[in-house]
PDB file of N, CA and C in Angstrom:
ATOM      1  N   UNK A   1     121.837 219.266 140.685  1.00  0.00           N
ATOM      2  CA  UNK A   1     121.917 220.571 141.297  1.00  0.00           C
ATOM      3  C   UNK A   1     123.249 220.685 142.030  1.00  0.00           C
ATOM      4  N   UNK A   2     124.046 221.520 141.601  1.00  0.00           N
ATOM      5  CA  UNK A   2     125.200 221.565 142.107  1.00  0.00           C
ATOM      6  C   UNK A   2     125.092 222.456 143.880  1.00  0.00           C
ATOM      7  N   UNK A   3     126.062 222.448 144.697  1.00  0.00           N
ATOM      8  CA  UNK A   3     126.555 222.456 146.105  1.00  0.00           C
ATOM      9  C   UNK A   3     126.676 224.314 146.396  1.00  0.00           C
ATOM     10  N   UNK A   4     125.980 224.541 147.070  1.00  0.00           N
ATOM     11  CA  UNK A   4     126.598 225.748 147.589  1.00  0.00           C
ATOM     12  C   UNK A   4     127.232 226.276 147.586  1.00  0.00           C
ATOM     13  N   UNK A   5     128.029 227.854 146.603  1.00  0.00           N
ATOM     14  CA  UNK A   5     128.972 228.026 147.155  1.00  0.00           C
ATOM     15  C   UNK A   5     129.488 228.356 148.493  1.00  0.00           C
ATOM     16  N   UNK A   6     128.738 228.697 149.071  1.00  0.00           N
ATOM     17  CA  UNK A   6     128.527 229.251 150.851  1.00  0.00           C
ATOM     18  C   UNK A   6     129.364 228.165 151.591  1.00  0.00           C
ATOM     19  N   UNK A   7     128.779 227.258 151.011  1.00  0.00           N
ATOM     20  CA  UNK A   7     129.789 225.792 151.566  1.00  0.00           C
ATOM     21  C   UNK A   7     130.371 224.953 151.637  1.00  0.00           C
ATOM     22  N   UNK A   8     131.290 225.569 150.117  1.00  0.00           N
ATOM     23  CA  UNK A   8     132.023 225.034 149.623  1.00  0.00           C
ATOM     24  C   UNK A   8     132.066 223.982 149.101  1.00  0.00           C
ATOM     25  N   UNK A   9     133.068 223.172 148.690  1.00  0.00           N
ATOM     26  CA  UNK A   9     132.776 221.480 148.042  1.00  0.00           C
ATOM     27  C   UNK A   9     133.077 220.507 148.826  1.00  0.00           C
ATOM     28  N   UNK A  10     132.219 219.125 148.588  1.00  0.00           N
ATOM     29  CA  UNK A  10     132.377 218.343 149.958  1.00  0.00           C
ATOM     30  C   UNK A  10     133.198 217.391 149.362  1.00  0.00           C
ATOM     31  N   UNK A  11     133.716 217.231 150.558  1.00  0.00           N
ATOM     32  CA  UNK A  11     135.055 216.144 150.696  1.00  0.00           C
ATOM     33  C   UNK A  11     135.367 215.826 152.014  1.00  0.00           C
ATOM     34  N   UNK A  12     134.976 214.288 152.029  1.00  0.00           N
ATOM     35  CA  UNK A  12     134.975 213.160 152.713  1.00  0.00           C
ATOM     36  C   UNK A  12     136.035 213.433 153.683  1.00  0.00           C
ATOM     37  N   UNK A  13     136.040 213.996 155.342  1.00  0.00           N
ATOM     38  CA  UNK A  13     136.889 213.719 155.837  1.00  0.00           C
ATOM     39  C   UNK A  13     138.294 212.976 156.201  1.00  0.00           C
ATOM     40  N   UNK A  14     137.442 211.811 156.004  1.00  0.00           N
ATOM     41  CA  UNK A  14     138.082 210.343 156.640  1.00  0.00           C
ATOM     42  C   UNK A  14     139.253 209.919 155.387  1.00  0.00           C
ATOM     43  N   UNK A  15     138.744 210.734 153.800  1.00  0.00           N
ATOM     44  CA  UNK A  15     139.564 210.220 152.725  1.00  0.00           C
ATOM     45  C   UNK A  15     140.475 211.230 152.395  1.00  0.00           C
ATOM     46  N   UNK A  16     140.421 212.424 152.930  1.00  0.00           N
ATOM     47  CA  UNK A  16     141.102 214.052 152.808  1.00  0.00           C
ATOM     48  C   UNK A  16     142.673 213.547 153.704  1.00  0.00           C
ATOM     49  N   UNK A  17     141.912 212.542 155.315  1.00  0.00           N
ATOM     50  CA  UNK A  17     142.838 212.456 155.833  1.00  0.00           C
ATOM     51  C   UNK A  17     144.407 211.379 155.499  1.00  0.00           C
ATOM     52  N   UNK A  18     143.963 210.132 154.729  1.00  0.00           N
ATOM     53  CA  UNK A  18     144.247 209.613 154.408  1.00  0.00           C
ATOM     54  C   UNK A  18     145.178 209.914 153.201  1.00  0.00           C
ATOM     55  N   UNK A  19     144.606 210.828 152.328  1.00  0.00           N
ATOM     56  CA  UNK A  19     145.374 211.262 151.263  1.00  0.00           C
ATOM     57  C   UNK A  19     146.619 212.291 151.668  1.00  0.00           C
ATOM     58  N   UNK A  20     146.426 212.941 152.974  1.00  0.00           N
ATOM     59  CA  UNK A  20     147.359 214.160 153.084  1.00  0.00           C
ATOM     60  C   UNK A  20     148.449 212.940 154.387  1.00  0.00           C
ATOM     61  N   UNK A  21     148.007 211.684 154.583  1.00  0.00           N
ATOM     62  CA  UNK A  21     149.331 211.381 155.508  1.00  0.00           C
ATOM     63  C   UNK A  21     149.891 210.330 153.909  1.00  0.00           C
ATOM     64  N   UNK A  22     149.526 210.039 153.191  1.00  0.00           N
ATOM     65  CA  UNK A  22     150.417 209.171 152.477  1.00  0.00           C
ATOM     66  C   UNK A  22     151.042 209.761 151.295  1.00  0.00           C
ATOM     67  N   UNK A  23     151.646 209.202 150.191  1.00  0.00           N
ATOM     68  CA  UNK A  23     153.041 210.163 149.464  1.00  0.00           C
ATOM     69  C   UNK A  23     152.544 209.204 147.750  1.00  0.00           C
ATOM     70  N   UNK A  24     151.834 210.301 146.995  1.00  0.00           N
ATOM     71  CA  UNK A  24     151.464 209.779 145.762  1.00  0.00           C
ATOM     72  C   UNK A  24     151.962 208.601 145.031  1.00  0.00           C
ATOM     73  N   UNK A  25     153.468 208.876 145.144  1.00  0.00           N
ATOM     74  CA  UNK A  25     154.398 207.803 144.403  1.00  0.00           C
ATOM     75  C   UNK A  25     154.538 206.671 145.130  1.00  0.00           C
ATOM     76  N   UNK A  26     154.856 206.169 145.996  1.00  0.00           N
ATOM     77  CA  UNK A  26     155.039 205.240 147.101  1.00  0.00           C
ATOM     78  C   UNK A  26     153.391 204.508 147.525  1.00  0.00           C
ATOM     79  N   UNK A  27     152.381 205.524 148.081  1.00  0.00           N
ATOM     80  CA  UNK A  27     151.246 204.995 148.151  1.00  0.00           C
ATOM     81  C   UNK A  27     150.859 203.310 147.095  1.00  0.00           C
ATOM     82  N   UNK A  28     149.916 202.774 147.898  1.00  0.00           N
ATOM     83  CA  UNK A  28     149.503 201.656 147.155  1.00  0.00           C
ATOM     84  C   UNK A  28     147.843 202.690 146.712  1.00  0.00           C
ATOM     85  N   UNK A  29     146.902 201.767 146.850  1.00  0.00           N
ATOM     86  CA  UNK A  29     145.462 201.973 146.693  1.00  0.00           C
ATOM     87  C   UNK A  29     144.774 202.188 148.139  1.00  0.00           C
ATOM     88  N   UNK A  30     143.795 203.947 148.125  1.00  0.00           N
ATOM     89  CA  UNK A  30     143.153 204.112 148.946  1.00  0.00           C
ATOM     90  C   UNK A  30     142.030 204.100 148.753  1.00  0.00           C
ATOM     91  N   UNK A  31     141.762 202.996 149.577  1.00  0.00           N
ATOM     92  CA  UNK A  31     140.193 202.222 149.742  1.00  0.00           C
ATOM     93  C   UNK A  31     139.295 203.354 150.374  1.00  0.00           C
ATOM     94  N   UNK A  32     138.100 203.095 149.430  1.00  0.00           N
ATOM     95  CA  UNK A  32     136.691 204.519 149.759  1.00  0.00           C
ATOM     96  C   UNK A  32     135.479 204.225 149.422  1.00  0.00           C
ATOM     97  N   UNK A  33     134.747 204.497 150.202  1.00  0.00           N
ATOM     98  CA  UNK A  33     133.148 204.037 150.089  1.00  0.00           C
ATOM     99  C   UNK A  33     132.765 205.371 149.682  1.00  0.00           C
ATOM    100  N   UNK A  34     133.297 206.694 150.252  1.00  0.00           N
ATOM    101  CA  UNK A  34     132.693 207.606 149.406  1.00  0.00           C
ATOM    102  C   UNK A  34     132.937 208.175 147.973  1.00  0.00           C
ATOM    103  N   UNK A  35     131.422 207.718 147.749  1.00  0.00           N
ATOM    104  CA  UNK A  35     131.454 208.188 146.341  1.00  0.00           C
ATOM    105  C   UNK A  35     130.792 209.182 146.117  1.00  0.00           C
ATOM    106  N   UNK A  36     130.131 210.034 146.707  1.00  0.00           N
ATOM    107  CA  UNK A  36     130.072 211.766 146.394  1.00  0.00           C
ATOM    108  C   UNK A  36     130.821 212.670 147.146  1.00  0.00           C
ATOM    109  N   UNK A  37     132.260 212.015 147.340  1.00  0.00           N
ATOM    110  CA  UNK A  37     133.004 213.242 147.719  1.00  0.00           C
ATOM    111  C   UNK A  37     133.808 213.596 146.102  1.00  0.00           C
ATOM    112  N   UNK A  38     134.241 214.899 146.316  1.00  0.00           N
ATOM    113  CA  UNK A  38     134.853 215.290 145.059  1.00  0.00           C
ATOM    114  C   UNK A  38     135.956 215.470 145.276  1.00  0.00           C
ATOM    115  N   UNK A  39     137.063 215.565 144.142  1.00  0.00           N
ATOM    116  CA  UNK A  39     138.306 214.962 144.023  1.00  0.00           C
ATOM    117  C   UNK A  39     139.033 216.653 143.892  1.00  0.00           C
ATOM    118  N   UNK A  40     139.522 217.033 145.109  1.00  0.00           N
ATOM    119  CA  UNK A  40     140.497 217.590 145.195  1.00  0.00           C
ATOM    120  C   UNK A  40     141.711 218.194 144.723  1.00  0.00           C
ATOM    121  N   UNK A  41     142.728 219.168 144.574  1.00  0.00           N
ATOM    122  CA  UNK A  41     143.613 219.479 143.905  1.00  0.00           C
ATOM    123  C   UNK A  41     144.943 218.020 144.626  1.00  0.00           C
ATOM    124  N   UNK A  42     144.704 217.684 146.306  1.00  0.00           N
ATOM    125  CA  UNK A  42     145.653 217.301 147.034  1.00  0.00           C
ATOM    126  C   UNK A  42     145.505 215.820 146.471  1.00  0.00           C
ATOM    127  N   UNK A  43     144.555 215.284 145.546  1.00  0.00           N
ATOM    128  CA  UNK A  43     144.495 213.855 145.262  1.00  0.00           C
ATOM    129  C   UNK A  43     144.249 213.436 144.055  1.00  0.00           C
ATOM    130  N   UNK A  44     145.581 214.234 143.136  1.00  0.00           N
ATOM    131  CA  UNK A  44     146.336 214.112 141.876  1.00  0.00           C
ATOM    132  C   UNK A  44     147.378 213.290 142.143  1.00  0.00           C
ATOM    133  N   UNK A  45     147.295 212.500 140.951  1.00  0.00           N
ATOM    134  CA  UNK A  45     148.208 211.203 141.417  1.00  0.00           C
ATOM    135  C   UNK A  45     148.210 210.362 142.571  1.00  0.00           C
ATOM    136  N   UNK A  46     147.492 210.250 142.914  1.00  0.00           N
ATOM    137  CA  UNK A  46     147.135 208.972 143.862  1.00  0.00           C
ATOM    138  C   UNK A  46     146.176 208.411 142.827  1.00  0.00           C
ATOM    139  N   UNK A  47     145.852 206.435 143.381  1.00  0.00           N
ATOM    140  CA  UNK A  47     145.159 205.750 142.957  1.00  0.00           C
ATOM    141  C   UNK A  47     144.008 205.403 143.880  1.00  0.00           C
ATOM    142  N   UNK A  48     142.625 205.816 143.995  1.00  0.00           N
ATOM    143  CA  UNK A  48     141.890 205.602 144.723  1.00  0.00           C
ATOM    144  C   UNK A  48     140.518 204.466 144.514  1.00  0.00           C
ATOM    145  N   UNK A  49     140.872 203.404 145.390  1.00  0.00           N
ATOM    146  CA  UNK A  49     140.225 202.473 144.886  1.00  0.00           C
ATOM    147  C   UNK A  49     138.626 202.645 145.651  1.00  0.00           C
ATOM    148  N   UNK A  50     136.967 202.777 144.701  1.00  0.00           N
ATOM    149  CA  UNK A  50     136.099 204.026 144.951  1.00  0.00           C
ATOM    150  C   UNK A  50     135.868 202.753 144.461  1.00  0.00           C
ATOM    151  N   UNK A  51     134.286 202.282 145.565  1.00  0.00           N
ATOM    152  CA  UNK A  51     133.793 201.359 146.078  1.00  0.00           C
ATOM    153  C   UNK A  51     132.292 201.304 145.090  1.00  0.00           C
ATOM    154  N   UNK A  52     132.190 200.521 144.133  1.00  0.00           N
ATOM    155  CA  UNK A  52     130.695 200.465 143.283  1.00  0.00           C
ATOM    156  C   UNK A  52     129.684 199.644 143.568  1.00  0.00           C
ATOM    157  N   UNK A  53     129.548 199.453 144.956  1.00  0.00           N
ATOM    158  CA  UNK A  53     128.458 198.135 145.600  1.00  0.00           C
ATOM    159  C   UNK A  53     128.477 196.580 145.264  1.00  0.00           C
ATOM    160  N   UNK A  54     129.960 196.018 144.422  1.00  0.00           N
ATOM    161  CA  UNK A  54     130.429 195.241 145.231  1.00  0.00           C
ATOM    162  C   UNK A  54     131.945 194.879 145.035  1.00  0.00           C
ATOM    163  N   UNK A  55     132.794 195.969 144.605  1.00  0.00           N
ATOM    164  CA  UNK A  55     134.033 195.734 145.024  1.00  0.00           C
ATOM    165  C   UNK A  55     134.568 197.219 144.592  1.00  0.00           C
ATOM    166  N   UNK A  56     135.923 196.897 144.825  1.00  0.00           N
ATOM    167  CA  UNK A  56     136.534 198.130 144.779  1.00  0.00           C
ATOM    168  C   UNK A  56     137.403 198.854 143.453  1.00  0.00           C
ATOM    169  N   UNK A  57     136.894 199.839 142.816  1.00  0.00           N
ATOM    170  CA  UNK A  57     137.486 200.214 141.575  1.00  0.00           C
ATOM    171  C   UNK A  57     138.753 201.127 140.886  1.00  0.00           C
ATOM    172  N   UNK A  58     139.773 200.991 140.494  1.00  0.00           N
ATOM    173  CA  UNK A  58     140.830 201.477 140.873  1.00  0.00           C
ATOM    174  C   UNK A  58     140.687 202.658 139.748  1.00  0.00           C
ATOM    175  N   UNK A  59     140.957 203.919 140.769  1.00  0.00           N
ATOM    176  CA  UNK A  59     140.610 205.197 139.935  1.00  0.00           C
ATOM    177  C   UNK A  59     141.781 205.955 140.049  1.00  0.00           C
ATOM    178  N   UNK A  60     142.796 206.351 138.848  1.00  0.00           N
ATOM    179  CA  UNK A  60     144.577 207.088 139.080  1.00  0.00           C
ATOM    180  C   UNK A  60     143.776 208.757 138.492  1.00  0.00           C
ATOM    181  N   UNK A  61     143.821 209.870 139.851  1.00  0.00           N
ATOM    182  CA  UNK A  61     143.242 210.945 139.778  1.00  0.00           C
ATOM    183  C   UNK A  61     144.060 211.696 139.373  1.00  0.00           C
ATOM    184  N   UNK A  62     143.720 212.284 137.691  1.00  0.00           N
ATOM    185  CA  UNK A  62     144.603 213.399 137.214  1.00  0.00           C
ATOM    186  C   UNK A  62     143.812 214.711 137.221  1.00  0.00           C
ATOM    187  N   UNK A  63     144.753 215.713 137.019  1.00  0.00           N
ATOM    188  CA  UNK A  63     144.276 217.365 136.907  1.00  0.00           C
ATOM    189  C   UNK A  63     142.915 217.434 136.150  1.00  0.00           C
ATOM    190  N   UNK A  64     142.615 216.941 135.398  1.00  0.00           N
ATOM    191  CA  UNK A  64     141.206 216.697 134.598  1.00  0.00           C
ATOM    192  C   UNK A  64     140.054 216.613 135.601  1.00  0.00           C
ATOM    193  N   UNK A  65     140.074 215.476 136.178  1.00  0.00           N
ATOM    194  CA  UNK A  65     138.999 215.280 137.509  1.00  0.00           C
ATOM    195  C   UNK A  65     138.654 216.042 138.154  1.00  0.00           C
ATOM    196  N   UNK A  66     139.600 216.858 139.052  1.00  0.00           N
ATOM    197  CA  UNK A  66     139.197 218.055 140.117  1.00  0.00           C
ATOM    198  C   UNK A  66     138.009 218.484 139.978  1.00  0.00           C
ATOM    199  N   UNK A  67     137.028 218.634 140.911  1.00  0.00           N
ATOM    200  CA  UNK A  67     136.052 219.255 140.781  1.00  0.00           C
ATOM    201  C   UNK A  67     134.816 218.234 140.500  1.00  0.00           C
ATOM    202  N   UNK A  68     135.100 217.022 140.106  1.00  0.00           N
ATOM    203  CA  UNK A  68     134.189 215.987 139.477  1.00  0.00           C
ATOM    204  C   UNK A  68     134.121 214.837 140.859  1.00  0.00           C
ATOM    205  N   UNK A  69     132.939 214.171 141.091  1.00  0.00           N
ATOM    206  CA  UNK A  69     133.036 213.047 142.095  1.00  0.00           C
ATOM    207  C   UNK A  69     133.726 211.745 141.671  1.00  0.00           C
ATOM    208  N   UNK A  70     134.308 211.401 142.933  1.00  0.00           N
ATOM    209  CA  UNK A  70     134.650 209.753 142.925  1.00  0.00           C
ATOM    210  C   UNK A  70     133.649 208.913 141.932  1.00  0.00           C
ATOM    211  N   UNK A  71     132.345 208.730 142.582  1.00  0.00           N
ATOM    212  CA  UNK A  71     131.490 207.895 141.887  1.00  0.00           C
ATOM    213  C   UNK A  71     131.049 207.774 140.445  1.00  0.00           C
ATOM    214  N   UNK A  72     131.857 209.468 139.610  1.00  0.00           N
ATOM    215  CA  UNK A  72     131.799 209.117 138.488  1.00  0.00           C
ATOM    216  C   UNK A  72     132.567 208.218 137.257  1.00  0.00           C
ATOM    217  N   UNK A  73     133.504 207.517 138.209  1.00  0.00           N
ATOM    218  CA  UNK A  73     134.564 207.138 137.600  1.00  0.00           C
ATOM    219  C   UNK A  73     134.603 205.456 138.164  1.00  0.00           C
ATOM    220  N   UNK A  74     133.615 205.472 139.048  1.00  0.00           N
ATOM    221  CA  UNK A  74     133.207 203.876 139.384  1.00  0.00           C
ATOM    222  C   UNK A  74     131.726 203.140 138.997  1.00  0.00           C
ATOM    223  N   UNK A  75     131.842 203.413 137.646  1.00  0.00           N
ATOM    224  CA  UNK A  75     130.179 202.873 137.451  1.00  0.00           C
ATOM    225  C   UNK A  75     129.853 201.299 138.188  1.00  0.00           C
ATOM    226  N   UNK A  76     128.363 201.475 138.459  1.00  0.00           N
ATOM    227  CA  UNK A  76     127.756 200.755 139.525  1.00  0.00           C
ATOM    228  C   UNK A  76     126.947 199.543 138.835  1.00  0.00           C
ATOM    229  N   UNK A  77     126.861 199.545 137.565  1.00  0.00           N
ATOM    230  CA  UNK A  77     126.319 198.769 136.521  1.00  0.00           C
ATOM    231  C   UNK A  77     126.529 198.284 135.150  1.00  0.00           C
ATOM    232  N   UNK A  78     126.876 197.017 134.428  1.00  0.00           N
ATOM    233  CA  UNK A  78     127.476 196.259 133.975  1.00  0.00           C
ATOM    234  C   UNK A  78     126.687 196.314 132.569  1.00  0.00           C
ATOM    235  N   UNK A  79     126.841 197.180 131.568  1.00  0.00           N
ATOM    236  CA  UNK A  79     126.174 196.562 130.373  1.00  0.00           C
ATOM    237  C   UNK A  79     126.738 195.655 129.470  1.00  0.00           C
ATOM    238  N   UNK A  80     126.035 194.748 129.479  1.00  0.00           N
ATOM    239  CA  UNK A  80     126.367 193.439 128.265  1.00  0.00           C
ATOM    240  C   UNK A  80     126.145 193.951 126.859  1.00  0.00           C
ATOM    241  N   UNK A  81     124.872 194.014 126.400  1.00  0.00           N
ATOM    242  CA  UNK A  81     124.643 194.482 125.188  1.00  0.00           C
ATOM    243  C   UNK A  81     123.160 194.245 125.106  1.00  0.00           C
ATOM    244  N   UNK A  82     122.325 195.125 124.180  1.00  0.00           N
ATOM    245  CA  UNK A  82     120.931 194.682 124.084  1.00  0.00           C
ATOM    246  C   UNK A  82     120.827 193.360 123.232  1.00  0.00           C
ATOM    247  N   UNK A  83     120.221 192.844 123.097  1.00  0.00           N
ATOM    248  CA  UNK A  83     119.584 191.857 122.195  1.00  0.00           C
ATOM    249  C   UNK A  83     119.430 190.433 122.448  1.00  0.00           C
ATOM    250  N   UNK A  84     120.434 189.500 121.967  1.00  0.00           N
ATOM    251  CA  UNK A  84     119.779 187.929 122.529  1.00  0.00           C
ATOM    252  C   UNK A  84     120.070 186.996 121.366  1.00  0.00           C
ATOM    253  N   UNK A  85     119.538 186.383 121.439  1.00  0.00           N
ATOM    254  CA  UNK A  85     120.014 185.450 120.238  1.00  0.00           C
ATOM    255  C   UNK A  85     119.892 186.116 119.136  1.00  0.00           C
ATOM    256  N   UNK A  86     119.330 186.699 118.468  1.00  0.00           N
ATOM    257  CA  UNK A  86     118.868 187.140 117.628  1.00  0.00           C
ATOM    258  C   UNK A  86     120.093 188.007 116.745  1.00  0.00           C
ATOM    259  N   UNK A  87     120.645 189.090 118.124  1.00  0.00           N
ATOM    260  CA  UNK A  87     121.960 189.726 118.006  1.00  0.00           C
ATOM    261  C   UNK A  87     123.084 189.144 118.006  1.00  0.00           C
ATOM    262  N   UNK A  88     123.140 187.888 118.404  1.00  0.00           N
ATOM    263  CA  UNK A  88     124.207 187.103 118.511  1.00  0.00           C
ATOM    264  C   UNK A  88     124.572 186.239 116.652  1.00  0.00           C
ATOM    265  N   UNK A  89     123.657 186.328 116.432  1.00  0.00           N
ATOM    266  CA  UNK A  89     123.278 185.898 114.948  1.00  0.00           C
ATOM    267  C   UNK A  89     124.031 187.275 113.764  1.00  0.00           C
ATOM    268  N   UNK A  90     123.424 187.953 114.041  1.00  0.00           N
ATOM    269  CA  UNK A  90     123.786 189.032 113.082  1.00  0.00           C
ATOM    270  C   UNK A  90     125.291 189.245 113.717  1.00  0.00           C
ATOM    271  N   UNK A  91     125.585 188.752 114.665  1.00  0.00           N
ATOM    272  CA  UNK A  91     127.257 189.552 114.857  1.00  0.00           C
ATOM    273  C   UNK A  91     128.415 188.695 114.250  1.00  0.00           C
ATOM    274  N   UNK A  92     127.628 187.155 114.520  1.00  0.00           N
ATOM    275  CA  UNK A  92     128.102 185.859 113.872  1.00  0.00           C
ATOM    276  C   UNK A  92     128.437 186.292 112.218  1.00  0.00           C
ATOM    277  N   UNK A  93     127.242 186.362 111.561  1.00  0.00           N
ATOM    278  CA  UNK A  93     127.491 186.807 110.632  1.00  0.00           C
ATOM    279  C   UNK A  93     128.189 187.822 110.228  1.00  0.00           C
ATOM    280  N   UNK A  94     128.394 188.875 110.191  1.00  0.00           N
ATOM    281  CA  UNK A  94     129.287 189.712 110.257  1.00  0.00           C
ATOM    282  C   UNK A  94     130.726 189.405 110.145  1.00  0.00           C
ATOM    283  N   UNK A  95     130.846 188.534 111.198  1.00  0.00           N
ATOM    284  CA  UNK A  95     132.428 188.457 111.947  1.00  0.00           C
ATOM    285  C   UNK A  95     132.865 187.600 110.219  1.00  0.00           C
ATOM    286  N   UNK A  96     132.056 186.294 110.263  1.00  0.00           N
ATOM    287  CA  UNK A  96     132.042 185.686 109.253  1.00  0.00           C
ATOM    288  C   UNK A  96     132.585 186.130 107.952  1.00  0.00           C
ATOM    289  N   UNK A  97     131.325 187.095 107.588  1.00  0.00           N
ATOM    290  CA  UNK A  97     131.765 187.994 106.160  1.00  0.00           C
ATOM    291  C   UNK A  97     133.023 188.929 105.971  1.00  0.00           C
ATOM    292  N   UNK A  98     133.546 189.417 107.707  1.00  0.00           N
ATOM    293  CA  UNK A  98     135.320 189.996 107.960  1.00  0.00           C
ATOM    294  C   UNK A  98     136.090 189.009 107.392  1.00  0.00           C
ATOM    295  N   UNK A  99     135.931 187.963 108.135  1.00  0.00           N
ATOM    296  CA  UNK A  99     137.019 187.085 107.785  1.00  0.00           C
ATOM    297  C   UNK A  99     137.002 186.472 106.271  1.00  0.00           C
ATOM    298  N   UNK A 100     136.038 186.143 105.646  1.00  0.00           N
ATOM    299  CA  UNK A 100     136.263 185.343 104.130  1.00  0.00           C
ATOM    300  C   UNK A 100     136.694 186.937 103.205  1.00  0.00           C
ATOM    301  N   UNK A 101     136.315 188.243 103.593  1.00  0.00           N
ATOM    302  CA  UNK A 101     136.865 189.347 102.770  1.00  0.00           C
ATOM    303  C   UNK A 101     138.296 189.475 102.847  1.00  0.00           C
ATOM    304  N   UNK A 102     138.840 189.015 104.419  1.00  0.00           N
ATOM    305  CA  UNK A 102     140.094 189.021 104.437  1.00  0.00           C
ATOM    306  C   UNK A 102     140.718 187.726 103.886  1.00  0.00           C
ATOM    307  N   UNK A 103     140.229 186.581 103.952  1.00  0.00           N
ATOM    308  CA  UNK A 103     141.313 185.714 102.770  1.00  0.00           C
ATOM    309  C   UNK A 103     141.095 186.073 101.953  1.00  0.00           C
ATOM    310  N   UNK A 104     139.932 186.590 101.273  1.00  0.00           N
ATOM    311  CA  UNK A 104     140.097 186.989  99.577  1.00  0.00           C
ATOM    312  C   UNK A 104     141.126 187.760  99.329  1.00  0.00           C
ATOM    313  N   UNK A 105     141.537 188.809 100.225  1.00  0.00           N
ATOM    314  CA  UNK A 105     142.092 189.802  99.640  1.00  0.00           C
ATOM    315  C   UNK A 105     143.885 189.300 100.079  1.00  0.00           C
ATOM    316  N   UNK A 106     143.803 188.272 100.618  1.00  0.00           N
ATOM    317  CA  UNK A 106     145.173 187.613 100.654  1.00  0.00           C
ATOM    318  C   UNK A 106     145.354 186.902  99.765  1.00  0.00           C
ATOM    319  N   UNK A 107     144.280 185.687  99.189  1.00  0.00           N
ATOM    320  CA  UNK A 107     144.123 185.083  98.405  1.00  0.00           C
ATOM    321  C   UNK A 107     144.786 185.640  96.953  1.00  0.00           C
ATOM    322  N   UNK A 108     144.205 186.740  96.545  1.00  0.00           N
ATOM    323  CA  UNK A 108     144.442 187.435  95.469  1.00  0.00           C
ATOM    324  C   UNK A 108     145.391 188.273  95.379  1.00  0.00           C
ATOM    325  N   UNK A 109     146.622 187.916  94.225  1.00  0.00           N
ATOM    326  CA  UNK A 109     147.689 188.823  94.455  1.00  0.00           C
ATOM    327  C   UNK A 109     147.364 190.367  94.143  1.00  0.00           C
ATOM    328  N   UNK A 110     148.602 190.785  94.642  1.00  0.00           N
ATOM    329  CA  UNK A 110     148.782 192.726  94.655  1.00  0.00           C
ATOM    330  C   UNK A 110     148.817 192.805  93.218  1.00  0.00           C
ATOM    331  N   UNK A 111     148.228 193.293  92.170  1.00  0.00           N
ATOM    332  CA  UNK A 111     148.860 193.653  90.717  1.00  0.00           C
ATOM    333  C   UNK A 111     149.833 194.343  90.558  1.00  0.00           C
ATOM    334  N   UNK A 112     150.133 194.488  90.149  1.00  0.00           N
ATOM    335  CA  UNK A 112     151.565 195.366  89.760  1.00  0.00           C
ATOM    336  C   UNK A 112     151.498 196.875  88.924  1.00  0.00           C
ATOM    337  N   UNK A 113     152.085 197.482  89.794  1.00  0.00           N
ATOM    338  CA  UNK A 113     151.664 198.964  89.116  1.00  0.00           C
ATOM    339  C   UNK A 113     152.269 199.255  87.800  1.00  0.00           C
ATOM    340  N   UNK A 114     151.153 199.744  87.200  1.00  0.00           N
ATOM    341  CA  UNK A 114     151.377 200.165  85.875  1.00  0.00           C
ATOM    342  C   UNK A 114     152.323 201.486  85.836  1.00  0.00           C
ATOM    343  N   UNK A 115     152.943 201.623  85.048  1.00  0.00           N
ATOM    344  CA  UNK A 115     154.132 202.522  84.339  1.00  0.00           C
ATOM    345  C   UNK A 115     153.661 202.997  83.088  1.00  0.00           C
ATOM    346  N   UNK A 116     153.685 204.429  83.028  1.00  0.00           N
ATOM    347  CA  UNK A 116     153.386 205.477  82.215  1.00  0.00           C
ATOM    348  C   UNK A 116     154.916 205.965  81.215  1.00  0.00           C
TER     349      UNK A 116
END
């Protein structure tokens, strides 16, 4: 459910302030725990490093973003992949059948184009 317009869009004091005393190009990384504040026209080109419960994620805010939150750009959870041994098997294989298609096809010379 999106924000009020009555009251406008929220943005994190403490990181509004931070962004308007430092200088895009020169700046290093501004460290932020908030992650539902939304990203501003004034914090294009800065790199804001937006905190995913347990370290800090380095986010470079272009014209695209505006309007979108910090926290969407710091996911909070790590997917590996489904499966297990099982998947680890079929990928084995796979990789396997890449590679012996690719010596074959080194293996075996280029023919030579035919002429009409």
């Amino acid at each position: 459910m999106s924000r009020s317009l009555k009251k406008g869009p929220y943005v994190d004091v403490k990181l509004l302030k931070k962004v308007s005393n430092a200088k895009a190009a020169t700046s290093g990384v501004i460290k932020t725990w908030a992650r539902a504040s939304q990203i501003s026209p004034e914090m294009v080109g800065f790199t804001i490093g937006v905190h995913n419960g347990q370290k800090h994620v380095d986010v470079l805010v272009n014209e695209d973003m505006v309007g979108h939150r910090l926290g969407e750009f710091s996911p909070t959870k790590k997917f590996i992949r489904h499966g297990g041994k099982m998947q680890k098997e079929l990928e084995q294989k796979k990789k396997d059948s890449e590679i012996a298609a690719a010596k074959a096809s080194k293996a075996a010379p280029a023919a030579p184009a035919k002429k009409k």
